[in-house]
N, C-alpha and C. Protein backbone atom coordinates (compact mmCIF):
# COMPACT_ATOMS: atom_id res chain seq x y z
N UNK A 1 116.21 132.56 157.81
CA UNK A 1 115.47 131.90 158.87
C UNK A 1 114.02 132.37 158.83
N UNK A 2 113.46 131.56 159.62
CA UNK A 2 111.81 132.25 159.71
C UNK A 2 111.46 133.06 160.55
N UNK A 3 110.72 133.89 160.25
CA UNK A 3 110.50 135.04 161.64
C UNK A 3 109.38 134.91 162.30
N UNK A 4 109.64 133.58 163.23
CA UNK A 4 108.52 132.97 164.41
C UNK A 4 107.62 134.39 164.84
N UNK A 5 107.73 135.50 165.04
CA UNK A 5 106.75 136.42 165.40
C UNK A 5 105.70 136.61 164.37
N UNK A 6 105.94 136.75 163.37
CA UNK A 6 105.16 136.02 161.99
C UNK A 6 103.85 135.63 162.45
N UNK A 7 104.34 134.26 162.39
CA UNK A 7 103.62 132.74 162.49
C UNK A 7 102.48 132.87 163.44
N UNK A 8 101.55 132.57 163.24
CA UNK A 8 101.17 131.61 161.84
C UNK A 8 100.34 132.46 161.00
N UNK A 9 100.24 133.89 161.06
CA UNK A 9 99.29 134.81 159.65
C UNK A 9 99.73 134.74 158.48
N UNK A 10 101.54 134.79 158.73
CA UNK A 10 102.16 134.95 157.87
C UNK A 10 103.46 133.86 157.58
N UNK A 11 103.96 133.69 156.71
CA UNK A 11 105.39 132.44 156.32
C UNK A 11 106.51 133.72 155.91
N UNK A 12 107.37 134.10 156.64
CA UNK A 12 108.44 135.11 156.26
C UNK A 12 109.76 134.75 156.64
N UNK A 13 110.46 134.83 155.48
CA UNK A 13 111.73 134.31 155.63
C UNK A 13 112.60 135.69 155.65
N UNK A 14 113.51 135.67 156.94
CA UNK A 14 114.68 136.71 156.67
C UNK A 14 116.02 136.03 156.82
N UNK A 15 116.73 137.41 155.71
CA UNK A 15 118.15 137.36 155.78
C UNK A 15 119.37 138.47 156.41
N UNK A 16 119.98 137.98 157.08
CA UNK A 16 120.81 138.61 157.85
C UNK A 16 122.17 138.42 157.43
N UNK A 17 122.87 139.87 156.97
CA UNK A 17 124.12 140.11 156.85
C UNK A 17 124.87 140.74 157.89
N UNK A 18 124.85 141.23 158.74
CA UNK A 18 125.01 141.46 160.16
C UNK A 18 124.84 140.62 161.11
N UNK A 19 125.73 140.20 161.74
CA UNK A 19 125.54 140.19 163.44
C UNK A 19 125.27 140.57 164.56
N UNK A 20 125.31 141.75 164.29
CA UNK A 20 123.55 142.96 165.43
C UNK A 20 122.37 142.54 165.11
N UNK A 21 122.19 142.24 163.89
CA UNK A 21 120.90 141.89 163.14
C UNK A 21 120.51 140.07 163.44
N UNK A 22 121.64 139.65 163.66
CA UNK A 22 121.40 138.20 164.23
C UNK A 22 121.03 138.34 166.05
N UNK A 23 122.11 139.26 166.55
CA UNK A 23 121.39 139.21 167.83
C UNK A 23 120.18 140.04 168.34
N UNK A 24 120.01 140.79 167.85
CA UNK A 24 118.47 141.32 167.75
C UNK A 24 117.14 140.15 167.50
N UNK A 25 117.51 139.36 166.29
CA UNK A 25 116.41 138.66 165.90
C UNK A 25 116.62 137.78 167.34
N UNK A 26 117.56 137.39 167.44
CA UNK A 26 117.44 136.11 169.07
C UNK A 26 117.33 136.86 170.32
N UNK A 27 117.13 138.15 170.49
CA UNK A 27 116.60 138.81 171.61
C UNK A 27 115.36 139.11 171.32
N UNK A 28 114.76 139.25 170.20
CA UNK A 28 113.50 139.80 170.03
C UNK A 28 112.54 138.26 169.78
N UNK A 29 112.94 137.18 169.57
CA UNK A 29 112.71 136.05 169.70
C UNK A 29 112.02 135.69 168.24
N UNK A 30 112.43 136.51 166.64
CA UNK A 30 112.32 136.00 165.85
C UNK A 30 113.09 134.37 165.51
N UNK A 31 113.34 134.23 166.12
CA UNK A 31 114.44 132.58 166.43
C UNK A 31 114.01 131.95 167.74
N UNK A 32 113.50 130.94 168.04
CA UNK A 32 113.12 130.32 169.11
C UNK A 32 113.67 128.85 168.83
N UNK A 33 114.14 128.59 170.24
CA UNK A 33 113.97 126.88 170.73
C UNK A 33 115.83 126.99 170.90
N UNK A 34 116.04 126.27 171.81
CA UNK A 34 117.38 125.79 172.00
C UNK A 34 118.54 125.86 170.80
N UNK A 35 118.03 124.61 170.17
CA UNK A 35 119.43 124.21 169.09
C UNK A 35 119.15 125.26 167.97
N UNK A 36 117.91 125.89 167.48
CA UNK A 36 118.02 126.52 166.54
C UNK A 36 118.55 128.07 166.78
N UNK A 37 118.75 128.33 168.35
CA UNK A 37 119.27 129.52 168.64
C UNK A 37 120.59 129.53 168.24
N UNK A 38 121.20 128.22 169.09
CA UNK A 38 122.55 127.71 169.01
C UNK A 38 123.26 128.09 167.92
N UNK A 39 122.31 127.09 166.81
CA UNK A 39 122.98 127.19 165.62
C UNK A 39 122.74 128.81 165.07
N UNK A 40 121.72 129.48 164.92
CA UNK A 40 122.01 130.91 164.63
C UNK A 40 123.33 131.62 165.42
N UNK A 41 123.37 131.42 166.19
CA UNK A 41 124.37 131.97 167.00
C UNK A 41 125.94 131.83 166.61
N UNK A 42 126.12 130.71 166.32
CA UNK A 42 127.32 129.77 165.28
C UNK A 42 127.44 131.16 164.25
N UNK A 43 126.20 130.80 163.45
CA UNK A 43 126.19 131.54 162.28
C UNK A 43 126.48 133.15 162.23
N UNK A 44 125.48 133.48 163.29
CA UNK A 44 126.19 134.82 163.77
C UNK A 44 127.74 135.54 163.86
N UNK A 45 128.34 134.24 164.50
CA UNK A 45 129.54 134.40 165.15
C UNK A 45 130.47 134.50 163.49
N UNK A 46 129.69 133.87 162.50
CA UNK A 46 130.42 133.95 161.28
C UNK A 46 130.65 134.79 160.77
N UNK A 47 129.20 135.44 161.10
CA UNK A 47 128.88 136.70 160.20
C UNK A 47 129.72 138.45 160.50
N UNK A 48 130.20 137.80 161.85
CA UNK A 48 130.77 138.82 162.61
C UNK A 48 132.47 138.76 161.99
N UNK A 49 132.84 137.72 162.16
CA UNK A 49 134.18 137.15 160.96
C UNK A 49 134.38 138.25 159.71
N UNK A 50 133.15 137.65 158.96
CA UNK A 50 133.37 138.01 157.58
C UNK A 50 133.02 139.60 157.93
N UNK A 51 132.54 140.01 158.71
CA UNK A 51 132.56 141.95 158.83
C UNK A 51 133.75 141.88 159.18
N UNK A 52 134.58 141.45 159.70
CA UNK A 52 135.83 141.76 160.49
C UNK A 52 136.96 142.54 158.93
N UNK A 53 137.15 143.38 159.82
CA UNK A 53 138.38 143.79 158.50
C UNK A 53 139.72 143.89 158.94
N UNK A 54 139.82 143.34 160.37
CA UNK A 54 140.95 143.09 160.71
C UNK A 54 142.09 142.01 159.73
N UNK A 55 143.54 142.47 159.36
CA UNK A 55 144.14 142.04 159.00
C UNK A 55 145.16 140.98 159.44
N UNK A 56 145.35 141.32 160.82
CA UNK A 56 146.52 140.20 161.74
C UNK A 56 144.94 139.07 162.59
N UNK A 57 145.79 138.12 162.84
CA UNK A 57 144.91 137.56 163.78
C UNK A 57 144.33 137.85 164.76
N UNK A 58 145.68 137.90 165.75
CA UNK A 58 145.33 139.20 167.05
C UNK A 58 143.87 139.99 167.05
N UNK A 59 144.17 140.38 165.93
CA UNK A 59 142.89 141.41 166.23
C UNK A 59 141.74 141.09 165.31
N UNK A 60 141.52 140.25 164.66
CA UNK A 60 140.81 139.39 163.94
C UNK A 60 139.76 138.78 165.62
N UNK A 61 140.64 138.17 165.81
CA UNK A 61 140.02 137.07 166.94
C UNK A 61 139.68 138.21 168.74
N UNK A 62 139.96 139.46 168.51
CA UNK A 62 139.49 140.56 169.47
C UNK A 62 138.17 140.87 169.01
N UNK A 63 138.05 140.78 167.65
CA UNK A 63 136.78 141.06 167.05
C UNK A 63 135.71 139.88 166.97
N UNK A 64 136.26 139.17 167.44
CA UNK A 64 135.45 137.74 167.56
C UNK A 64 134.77 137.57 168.96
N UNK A 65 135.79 138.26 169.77
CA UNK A 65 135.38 137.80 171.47
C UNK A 65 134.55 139.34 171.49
N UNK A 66 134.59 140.07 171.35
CA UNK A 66 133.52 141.43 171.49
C UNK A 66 132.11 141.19 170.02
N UNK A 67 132.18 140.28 169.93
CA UNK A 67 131.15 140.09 168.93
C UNK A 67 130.39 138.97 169.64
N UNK A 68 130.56 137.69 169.96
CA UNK A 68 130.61 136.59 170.75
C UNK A 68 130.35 137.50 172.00
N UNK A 69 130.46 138.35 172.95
CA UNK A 69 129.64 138.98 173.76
C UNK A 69 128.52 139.51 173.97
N UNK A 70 128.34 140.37 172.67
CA UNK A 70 127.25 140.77 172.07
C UNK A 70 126.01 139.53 171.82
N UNK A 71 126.50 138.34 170.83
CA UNK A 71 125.57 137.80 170.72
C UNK A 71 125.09 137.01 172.41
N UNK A 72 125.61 136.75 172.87
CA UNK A 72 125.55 135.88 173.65
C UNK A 72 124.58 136.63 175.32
N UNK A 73 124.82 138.09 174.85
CA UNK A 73 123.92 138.67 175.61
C UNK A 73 122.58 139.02 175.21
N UNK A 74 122.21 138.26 174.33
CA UNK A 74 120.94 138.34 173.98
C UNK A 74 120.10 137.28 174.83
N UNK A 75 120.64 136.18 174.76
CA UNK A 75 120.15 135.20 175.72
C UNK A 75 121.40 134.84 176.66
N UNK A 76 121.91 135.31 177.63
CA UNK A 76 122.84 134.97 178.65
C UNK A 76 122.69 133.25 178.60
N UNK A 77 121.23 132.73 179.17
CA UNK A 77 121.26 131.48 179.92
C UNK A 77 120.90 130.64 179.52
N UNK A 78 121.32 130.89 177.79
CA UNK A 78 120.53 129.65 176.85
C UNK A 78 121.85 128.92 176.70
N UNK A 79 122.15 127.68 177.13
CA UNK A 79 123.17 127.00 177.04
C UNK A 79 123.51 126.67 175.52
N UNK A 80 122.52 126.74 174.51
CA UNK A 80 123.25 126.28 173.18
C UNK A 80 123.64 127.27 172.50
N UNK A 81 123.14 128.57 172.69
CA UNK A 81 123.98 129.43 172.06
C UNK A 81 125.51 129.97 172.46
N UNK A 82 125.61 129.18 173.83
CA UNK A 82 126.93 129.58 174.62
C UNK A 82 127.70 128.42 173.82
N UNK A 83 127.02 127.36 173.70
CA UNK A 83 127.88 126.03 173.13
C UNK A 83 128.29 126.31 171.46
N UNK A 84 127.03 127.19 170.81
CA UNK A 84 127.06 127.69 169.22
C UNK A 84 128.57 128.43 169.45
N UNK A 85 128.23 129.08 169.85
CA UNK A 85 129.19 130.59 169.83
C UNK A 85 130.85 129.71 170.21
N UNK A 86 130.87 129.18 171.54
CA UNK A 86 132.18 128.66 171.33
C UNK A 86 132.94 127.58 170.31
N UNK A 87 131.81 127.11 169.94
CA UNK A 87 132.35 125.96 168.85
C UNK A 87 132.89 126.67 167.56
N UNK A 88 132.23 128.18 167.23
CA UNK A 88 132.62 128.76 166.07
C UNK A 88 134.17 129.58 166.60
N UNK A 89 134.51 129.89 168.21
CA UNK A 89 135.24 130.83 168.52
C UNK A 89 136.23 129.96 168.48
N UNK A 90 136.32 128.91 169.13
CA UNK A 90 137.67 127.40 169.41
C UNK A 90 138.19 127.68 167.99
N UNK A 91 137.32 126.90 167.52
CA UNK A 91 137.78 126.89 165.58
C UNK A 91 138.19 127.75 165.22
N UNK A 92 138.13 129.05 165.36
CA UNK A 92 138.73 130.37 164.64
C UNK A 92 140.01 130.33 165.62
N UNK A 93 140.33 129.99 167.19
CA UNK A 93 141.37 130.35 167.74
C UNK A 93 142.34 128.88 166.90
N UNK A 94 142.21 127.72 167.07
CA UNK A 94 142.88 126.52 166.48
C UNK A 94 143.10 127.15 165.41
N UNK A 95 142.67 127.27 164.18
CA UNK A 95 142.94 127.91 162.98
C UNK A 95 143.87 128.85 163.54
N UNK A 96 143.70 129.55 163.77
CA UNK A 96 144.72 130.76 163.66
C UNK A 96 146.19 130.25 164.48
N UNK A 97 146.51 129.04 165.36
CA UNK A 97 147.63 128.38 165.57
C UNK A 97 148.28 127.95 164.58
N UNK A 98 147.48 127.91 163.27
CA UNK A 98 148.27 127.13 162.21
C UNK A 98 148.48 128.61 161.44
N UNK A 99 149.24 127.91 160.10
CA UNK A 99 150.13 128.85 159.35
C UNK A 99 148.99 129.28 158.31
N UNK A 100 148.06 130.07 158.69
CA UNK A 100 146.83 130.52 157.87
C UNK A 100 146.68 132.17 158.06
N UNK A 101 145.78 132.24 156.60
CA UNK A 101 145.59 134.03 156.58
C UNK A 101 143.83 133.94 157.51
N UNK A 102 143.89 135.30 157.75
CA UNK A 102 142.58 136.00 158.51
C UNK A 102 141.52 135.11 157.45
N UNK A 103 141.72 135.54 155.84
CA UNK A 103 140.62 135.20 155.24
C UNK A 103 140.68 133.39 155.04
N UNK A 104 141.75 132.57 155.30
CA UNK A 104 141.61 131.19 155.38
C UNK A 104 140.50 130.96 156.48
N UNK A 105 140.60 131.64 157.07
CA UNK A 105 139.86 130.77 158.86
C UNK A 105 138.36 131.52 158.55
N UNK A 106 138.20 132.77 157.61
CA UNK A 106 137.33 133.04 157.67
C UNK A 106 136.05 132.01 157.16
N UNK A 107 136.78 131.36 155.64
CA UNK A 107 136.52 130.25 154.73
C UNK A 107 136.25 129.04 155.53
N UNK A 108 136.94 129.04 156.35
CA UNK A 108 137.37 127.70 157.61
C UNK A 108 135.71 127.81 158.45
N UNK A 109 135.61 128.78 159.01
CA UNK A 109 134.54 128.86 159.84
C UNK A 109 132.86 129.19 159.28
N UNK A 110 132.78 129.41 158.18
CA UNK A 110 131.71 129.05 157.49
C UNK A 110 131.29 127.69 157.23
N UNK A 111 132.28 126.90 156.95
CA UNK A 111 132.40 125.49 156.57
C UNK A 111 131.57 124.70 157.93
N UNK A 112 132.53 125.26 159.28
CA UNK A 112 132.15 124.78 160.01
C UNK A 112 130.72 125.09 160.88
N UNK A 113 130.18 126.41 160.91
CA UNK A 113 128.86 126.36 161.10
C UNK A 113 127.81 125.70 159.84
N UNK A 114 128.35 125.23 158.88
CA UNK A 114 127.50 124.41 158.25
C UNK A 114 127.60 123.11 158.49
N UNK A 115 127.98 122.91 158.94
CA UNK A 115 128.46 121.32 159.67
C UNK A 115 127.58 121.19 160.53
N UNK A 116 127.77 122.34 161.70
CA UNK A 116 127.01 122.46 162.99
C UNK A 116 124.94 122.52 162.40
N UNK A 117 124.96 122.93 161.63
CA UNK A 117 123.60 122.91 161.03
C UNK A 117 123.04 121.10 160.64
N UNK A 118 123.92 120.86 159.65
CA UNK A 118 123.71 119.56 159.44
C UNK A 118 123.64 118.59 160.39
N UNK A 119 124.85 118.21 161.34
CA UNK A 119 124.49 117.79 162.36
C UNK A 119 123.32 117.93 163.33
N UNK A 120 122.86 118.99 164.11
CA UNK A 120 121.86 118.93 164.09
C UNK A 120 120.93 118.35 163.66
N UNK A 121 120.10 118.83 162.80
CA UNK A 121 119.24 117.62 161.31
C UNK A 121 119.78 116.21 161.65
N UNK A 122 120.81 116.00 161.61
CA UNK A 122 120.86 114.55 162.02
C UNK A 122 120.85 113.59 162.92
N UNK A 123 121.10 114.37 164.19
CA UNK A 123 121.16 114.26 165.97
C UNK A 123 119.65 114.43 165.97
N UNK A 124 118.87 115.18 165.31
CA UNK A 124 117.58 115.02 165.89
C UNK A 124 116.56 113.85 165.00
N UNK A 125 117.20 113.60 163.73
CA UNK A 125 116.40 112.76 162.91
C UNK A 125 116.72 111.43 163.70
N UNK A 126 118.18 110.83 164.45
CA UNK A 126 118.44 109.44 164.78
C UNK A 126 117.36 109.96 166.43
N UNK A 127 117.41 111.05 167.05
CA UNK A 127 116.68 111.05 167.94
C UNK A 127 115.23 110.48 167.91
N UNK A 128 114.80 111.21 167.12
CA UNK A 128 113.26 110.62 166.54
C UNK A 128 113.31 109.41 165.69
N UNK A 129 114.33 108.48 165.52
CA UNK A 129 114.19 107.08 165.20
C UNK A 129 114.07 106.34 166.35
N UNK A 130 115.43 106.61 166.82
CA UNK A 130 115.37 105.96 168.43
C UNK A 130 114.40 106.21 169.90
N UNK A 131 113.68 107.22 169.75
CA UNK A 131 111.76 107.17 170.81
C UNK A 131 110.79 106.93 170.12
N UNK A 132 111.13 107.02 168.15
CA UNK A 132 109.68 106.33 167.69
C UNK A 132 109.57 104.59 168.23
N UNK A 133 110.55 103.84 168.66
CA UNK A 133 111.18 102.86 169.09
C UNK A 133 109.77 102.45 170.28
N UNK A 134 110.28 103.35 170.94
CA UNK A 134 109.62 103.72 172.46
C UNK A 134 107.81 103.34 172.35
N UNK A 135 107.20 103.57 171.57
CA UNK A 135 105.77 103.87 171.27
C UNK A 135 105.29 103.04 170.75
N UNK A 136 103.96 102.78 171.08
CA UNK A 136 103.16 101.69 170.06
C UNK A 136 101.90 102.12 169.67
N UNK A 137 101.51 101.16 168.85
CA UNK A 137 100.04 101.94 168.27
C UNK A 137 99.36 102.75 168.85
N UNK A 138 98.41 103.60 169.26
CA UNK A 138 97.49 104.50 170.13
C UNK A 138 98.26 104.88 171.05
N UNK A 139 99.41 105.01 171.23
CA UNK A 139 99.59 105.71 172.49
C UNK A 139 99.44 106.86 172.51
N UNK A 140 99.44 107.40 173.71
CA UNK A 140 99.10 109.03 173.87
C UNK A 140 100.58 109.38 174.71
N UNK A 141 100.87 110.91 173.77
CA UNK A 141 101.97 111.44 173.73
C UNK A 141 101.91 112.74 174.38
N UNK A 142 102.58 112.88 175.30
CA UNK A 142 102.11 114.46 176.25
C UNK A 142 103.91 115.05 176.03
N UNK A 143 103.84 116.14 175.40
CA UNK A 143 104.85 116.93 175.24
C UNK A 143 104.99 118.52 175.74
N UNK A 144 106.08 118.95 176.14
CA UNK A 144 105.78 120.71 176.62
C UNK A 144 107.14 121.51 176.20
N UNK A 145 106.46 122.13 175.70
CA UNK A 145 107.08 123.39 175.37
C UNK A 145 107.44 123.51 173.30
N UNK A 146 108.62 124.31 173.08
CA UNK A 146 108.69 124.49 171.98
C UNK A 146 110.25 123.40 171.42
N UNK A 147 109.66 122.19 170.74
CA UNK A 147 110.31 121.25 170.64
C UNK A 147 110.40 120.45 169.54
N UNK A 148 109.94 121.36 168.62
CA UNK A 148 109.42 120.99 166.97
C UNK A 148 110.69 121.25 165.64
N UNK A 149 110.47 121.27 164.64
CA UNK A 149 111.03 121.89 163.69
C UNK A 149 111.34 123.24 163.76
N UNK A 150 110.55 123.76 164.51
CA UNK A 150 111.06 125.49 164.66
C UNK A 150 111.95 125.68 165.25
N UNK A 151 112.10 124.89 166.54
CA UNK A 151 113.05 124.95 167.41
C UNK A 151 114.43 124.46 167.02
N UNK A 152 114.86 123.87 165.91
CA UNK A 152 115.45 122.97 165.48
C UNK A 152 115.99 123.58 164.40
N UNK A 153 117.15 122.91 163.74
CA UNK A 153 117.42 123.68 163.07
C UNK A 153 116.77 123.41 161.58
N UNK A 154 115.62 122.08 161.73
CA UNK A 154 114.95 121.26 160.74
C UNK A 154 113.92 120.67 160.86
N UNK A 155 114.19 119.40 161.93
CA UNK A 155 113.64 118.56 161.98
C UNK A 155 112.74 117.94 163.56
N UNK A 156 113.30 118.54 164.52
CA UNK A 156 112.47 119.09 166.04
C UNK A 156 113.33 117.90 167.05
N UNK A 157 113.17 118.02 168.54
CA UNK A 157 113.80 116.97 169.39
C UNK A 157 112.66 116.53 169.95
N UNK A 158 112.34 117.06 170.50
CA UNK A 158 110.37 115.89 171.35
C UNK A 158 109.36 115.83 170.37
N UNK A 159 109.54 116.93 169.55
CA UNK A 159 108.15 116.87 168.65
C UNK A 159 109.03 115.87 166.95
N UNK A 160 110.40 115.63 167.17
CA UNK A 160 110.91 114.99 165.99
C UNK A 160 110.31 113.44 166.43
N UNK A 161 110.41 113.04 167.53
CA UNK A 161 109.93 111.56 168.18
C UNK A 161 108.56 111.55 167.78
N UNK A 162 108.27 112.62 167.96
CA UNK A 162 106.93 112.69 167.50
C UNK A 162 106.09 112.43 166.28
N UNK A 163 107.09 113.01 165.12
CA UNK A 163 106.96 113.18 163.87
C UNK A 163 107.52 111.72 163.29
N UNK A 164 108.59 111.12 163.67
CA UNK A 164 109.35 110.05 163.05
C UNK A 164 108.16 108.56 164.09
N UNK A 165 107.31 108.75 164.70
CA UNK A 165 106.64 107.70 165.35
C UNK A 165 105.67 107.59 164.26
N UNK A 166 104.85 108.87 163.89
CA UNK A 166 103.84 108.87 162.84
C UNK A 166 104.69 108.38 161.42
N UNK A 167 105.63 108.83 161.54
CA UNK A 167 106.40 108.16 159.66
C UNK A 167 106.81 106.85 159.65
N UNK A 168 106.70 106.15 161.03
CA UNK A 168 106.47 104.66 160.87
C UNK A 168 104.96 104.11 160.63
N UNK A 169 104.26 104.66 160.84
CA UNK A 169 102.90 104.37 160.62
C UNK A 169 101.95 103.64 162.00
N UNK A 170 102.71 104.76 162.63
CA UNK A 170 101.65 104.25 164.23
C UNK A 170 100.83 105.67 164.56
N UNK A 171 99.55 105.28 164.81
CA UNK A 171 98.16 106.33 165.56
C UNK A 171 98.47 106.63 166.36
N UNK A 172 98.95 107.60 167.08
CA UNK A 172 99.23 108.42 168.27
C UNK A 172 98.36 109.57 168.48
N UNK A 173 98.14 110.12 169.63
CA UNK A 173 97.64 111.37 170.31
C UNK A 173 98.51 111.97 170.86
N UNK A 174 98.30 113.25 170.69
CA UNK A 174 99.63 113.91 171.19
C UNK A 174 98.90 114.86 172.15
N UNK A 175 99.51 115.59 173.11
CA UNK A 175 99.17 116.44 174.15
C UNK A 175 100.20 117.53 174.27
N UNK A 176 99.56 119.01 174.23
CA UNK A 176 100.86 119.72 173.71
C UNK A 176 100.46 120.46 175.26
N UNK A 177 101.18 120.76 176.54
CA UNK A 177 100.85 121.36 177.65
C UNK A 177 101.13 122.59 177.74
N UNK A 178 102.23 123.32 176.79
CA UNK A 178 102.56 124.55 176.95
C UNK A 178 103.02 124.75 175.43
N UNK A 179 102.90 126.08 175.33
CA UNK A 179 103.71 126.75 174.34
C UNK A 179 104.45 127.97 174.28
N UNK A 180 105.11 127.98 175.70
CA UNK A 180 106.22 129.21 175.84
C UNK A 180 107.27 129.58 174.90
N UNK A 181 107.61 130.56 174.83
CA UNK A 181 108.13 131.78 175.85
C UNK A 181 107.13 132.79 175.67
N UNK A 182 106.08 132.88 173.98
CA UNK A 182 105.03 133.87 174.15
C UNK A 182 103.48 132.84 173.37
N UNK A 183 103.54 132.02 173.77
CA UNK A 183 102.26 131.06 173.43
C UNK A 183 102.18 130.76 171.76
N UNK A 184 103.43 131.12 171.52
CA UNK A 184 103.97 130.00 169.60
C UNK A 184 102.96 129.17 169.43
N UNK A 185 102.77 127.96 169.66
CA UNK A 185 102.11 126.78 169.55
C UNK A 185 100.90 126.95 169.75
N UNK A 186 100.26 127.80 170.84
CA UNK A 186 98.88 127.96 170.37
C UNK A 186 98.13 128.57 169.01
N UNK A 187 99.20 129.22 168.48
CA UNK A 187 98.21 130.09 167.20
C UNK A 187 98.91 129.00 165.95
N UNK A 188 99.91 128.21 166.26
CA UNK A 188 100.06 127.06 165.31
C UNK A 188 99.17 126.31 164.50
């Protein structure tokens, strides 16, 4: 991922083999914006899996819900990482109803936070087809907050409308009113 504290002096990409190391970066806010928390968080929840050296399920999936705590207390009240985190935890509990090993579901749940990535990218690309819709030549576009590609796990949700209005080939002005949680968008 990119390490938004970085930006913009620097372009730095990190990698995380840990899941302390995933919730650190989303408490320390190297990861910003909703869905791209989400989806780190997913990923997190994977990463916590594949540390797991539990052998039975039982305790496979104990190591899932005390991991899934952890991350999730990095941002308590960000609703997509609560939505990340359970979509990777459901899937590991369903899996483990069926006649599968620890390391099947482990295989299982990688698969599926890559799904959750892609989607994304694609929920926000038909998003920004369907409000470039909305707009016509010169209009002026007033947007707030952090709603871009960063935030995203690609391709952005207000600032993707944004981006997919200009890739039809209409002149717009855009108006950016904020750039919280530590003023991102201004040094953009």
């Amino acid at each position: 991922m990119i390490d938004q504290t970085k930006l913009p002096k620097s372009l730095e990409y990190v990698t995380y083999t840990d899941y302390n190391d995933v919730a650190m970066a989303i408490k320390n806010l190297v990861i910003r914006g909703a869905p791209a928390i989400g989806v780190a968080g997913a990923f997190g929840l994977v990463l916590a899996a594949l540390q797991s050296s539990s052998e039975t399920i039982d305790d496979f999936l104990s190591d899932l819900e005390k991991a899934k705590e952890i991350l999730l207390e990095t941002r308590p009240t960000a609703i997509n990482l609560s939505w990340g985190l359970e979509q990777i935890y459901d899937s590991a509990f369903g899996y483990a109803q069926q006649d599968v090993t620890v390391s099947e579901i482990k295989e299982r749940l990688i698969y599926v936070a890559k799904q959750m990535a892609e989607e994304d990218v694609n929920i926000n690309k038909r998003m920004g087809k369907n409000g470039a819709e909305l707009f016509q030549n010169n209009d002026t576009i007033m947007t707030h907050c952090n709603a871009g590609a960063l935030a995203t796990v690609g391709y952005g949700t207000a600032l993707g409308v944004i981006r997919a209005t200009k890739e039809s080939g209409k002149n717009i002005k855009v108006i950016a009113t904020e750039t919280r949680p530590v003023q991102q968008g201004s040094r953009l």
